[in-house]
Protein backbone atom coordinates (compact mmCIF):
# COMPACT_ATOMS: atom_id res chain seq x y z
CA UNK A 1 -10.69 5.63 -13.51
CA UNK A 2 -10.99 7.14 -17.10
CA UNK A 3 -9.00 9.92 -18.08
CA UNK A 4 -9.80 12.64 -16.07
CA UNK A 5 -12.74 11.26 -14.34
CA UNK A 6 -13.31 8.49 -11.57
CA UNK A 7 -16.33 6.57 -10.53
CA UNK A 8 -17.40 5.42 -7.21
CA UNK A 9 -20.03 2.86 -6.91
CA UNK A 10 -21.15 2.95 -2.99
CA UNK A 11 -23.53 0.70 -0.55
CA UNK A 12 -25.74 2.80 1.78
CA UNK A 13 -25.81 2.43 5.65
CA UNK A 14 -29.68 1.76 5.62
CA UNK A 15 -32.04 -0.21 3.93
CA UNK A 16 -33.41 2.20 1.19
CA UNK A 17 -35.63 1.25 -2.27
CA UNK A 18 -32.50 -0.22 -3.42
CA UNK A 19 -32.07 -2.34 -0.95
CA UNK A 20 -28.68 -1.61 -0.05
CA UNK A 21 -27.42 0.16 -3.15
CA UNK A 22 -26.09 3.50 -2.88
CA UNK A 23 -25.56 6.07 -5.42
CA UNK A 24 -22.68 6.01 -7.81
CA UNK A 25 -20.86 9.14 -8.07
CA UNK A 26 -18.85 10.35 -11.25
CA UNK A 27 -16.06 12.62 -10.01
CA UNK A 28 -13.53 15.08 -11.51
CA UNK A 29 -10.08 13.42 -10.75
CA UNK A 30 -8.44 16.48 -10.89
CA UNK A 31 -10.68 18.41 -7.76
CA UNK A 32 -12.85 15.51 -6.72
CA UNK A 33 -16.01 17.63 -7.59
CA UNK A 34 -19.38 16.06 -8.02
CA UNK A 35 -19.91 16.12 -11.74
CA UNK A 36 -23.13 13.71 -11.59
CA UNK A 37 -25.03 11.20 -9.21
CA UNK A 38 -26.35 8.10 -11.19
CA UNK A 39 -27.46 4.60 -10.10
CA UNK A 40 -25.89 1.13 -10.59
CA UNK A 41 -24.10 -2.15 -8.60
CA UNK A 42 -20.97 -2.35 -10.86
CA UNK A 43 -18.97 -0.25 -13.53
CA UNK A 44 -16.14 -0.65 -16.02
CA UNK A 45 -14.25 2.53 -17.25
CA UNK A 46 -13.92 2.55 -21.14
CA UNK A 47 -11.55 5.30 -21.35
CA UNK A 48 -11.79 9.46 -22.46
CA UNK A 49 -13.93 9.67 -19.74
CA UNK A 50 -16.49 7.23 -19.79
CA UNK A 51 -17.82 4.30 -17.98
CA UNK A 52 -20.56 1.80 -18.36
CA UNK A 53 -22.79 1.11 -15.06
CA UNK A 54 -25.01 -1.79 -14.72
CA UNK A 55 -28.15 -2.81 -12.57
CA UNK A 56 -29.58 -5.86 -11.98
CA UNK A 57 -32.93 -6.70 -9.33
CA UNK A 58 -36.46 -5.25 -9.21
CA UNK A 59 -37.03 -6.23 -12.59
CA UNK A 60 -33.65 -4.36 -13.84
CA UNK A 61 -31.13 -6.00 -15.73
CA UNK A 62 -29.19 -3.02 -17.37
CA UNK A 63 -26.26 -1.36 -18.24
CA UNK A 64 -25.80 2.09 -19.29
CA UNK A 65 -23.15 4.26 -20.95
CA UNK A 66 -22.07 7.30 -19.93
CA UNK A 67 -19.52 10.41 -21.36
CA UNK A 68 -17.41 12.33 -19.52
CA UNK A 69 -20.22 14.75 -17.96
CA UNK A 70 -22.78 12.08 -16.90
CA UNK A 71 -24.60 12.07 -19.91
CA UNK A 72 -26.03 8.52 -21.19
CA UNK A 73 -24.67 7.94 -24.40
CA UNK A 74 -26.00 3.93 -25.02
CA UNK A 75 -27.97 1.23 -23.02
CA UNK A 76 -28.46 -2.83 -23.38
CA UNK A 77 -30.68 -4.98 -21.53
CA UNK A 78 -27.69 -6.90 -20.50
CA UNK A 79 -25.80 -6.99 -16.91
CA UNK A 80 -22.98 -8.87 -15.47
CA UNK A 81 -19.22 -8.72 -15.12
CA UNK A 82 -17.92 -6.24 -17.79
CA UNK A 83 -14.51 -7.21 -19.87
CA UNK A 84 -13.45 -4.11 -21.74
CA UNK A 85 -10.62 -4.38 -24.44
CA UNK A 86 -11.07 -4.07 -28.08
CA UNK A 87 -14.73 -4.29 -27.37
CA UNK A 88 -17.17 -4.37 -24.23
CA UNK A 89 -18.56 -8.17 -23.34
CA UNK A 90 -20.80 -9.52 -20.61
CA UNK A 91 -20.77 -12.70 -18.40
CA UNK A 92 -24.07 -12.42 -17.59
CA UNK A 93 -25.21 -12.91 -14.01
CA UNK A 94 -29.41 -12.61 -13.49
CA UNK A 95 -29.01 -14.67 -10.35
CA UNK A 96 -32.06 -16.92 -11.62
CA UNK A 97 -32.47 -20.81 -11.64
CA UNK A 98 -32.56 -21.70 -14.85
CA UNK A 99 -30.10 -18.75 -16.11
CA UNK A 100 -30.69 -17.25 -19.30
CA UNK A 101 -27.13 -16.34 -19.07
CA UNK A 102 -24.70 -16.30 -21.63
CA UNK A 103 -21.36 -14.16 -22.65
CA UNK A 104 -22.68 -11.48 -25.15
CA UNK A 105 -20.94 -8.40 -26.97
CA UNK A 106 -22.35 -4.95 -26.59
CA UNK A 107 -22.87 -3.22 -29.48
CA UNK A 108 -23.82 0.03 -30.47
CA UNK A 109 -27.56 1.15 -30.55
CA UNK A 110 -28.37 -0.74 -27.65
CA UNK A 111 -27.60 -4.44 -29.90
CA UNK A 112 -26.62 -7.31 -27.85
CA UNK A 113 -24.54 -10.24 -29.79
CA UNK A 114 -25.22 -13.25 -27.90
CA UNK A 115 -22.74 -16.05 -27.27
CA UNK A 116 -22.71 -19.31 -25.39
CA UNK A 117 -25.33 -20.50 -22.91
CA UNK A 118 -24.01 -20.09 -19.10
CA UNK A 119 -25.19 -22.91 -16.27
CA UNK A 120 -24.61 -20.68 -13.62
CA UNK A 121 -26.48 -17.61 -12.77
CA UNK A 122 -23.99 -16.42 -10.48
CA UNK A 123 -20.61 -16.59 -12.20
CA UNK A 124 -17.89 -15.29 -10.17
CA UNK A 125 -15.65 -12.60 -12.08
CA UNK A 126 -13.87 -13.83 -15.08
CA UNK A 127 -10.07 -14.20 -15.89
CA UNK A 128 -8.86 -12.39 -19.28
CA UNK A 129 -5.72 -13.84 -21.01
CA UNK A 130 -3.28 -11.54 -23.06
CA UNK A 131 -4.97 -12.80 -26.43
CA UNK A 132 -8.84 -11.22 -25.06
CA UNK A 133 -9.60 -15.04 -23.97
CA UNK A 134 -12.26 -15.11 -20.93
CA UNK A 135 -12.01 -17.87 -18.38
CA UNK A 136 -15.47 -18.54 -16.83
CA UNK A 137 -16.13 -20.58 -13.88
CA UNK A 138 -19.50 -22.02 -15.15
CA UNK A 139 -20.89 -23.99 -12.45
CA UNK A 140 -18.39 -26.92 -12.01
CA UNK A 141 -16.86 -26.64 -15.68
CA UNK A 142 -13.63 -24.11 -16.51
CA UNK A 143 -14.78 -22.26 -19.95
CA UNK A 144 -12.73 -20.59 -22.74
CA UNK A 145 -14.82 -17.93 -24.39
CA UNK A 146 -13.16 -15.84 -27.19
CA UNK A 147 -13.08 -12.58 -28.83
CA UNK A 148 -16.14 -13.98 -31.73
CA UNK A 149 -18.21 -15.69 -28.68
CA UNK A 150 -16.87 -18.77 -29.71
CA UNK A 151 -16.72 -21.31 -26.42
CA UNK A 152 -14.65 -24.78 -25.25
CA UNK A 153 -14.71 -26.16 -21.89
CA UNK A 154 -11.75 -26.76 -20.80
CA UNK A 155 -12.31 -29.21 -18.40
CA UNK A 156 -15.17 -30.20 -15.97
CA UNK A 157 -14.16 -30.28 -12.12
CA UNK A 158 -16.32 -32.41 -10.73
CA UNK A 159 -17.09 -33.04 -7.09
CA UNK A 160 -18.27 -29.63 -5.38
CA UNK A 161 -17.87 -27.90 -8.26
CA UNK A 162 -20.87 -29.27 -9.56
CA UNK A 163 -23.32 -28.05 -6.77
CA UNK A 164 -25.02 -25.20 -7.89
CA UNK A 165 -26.80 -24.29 -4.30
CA UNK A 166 -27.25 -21.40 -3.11
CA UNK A 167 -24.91 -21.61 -0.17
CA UNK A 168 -21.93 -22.27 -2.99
CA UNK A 169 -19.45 -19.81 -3.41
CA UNK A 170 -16.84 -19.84 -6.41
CA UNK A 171 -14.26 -18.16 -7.52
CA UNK A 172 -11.26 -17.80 -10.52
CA UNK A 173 -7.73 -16.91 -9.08
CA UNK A 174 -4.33 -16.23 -10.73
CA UNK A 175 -1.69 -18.30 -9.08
CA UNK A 176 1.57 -17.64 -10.94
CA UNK A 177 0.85 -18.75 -14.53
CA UNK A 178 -1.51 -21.67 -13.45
CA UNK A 179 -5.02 -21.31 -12.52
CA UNK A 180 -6.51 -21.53 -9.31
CA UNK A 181 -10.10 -22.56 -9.13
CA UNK A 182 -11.66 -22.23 -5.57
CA UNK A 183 -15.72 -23.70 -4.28
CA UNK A 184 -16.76 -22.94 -1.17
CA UNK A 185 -19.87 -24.51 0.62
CA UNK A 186 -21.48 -22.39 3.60
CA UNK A 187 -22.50 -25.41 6.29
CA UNK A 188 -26.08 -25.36 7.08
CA UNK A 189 -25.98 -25.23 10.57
CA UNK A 190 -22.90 -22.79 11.08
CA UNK A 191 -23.11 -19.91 8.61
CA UNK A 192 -19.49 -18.62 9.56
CA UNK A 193 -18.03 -21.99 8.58
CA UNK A 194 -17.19 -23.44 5.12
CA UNK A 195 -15.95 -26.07 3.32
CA UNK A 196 -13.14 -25.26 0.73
CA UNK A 197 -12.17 -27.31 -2.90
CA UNK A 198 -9.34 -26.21 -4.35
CA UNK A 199 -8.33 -26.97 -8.35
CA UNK A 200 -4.42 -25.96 -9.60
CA UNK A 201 -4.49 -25.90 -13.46
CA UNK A 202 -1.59 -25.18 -16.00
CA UNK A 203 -2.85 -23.61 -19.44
CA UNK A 204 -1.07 -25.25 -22.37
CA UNK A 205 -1.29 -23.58 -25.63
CA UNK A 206 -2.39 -25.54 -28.88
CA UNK A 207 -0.34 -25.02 -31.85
């Protein structure tokens, strides 16, 4: 939601170009009218009204702006999980082994500030502390990215963490004011069954 408008990313019922991928619809919040039909995976609302959408597959790896009315108002070559605060930034996820990932700033006139290098083409969504700090799960290390791009790893998990398969699933949790970092591994001969690793950790801030 932003402002007066909400958008609706959707999945359709049968296989289409898109694979999957339905349309995303930007709606008036007051009526739920139809004010446009565009195209993208995910979105992030960046308030009076707009939203950036992003793409990524058959050789797309996008994000667009739009106002209010559906009109596009900026576009990067640049796609992943959006973190919108005093500025818009990217984990980058192209889903390709070796990445070319990294965490990058979106700009204005389509100019993409790059940051740090990512291991992981698949990075689950990120944590955001209260000073704009992103938490990445990067493969099996726990990274601190910050407002300027500048990056520490906080510390390296290890063990499962490590495995950067295919059948690996990961994922950054909030558990009180800890941490919670969770790998999964599918088993190869039972899909429905996995194996989980679970890491607790407390943040300490450096004076």
């Amino acid at each position: 939601m932003s402002g007066d408008r909400v958008l609706v990313t959707t999945d359709s019922m049968e296989y289409t170009a898109w694979g999957m991928l339905g349309p995303a619809l930007l709606l008036d919040l007051a009526d739920g009218r139809l004010v446009a039909e565009l195209r993208g995976q995910s979105a992030a609302a960046r308030g009076c009204g707009r939203f950036v959408l992003g793409l990524e597959g058959y050789e797309f790896f996008d994000t667009w702006e739009y106002d209010r009315d559906g009109n596009e108002t900026d576009a990067w070559r640049s796609y992943g999980h959006y973190v919108v605060g005093t500025g818009l930034r990217v984990v980058e996820a192209d889903r390709r082994v070796p990445t070319s990932g990294r965490v990058v700033r979106l700009l204005p006139g389509g100019v993409v500030e790059r940051g740090p290098h990512l291991s992981d083409g698949t990075p689950p969504e990120p944590l955001v502390l209260r000073d704009g700090t992103i938490l990445v799960l990067d493969g099996g290390a726990v990274r601190a990215v910050g407002r300027r791009l500048d990056s520490t790893v906080l510390v390296e998990l290890g063990g499962a963490a490590a495995d950067k398969r295919p059948r690996m699933f990961r994922a950054l949790r909030w558990d009180g004011d800890r941490v919670a970092a969770f790998v999964a591994e599918q088993h190869a001969d039972d899909p429905t069954r996995y194996t989980l690793d679970t890491w607790t950790l407390a943040l300490r801030h450096r004076a």
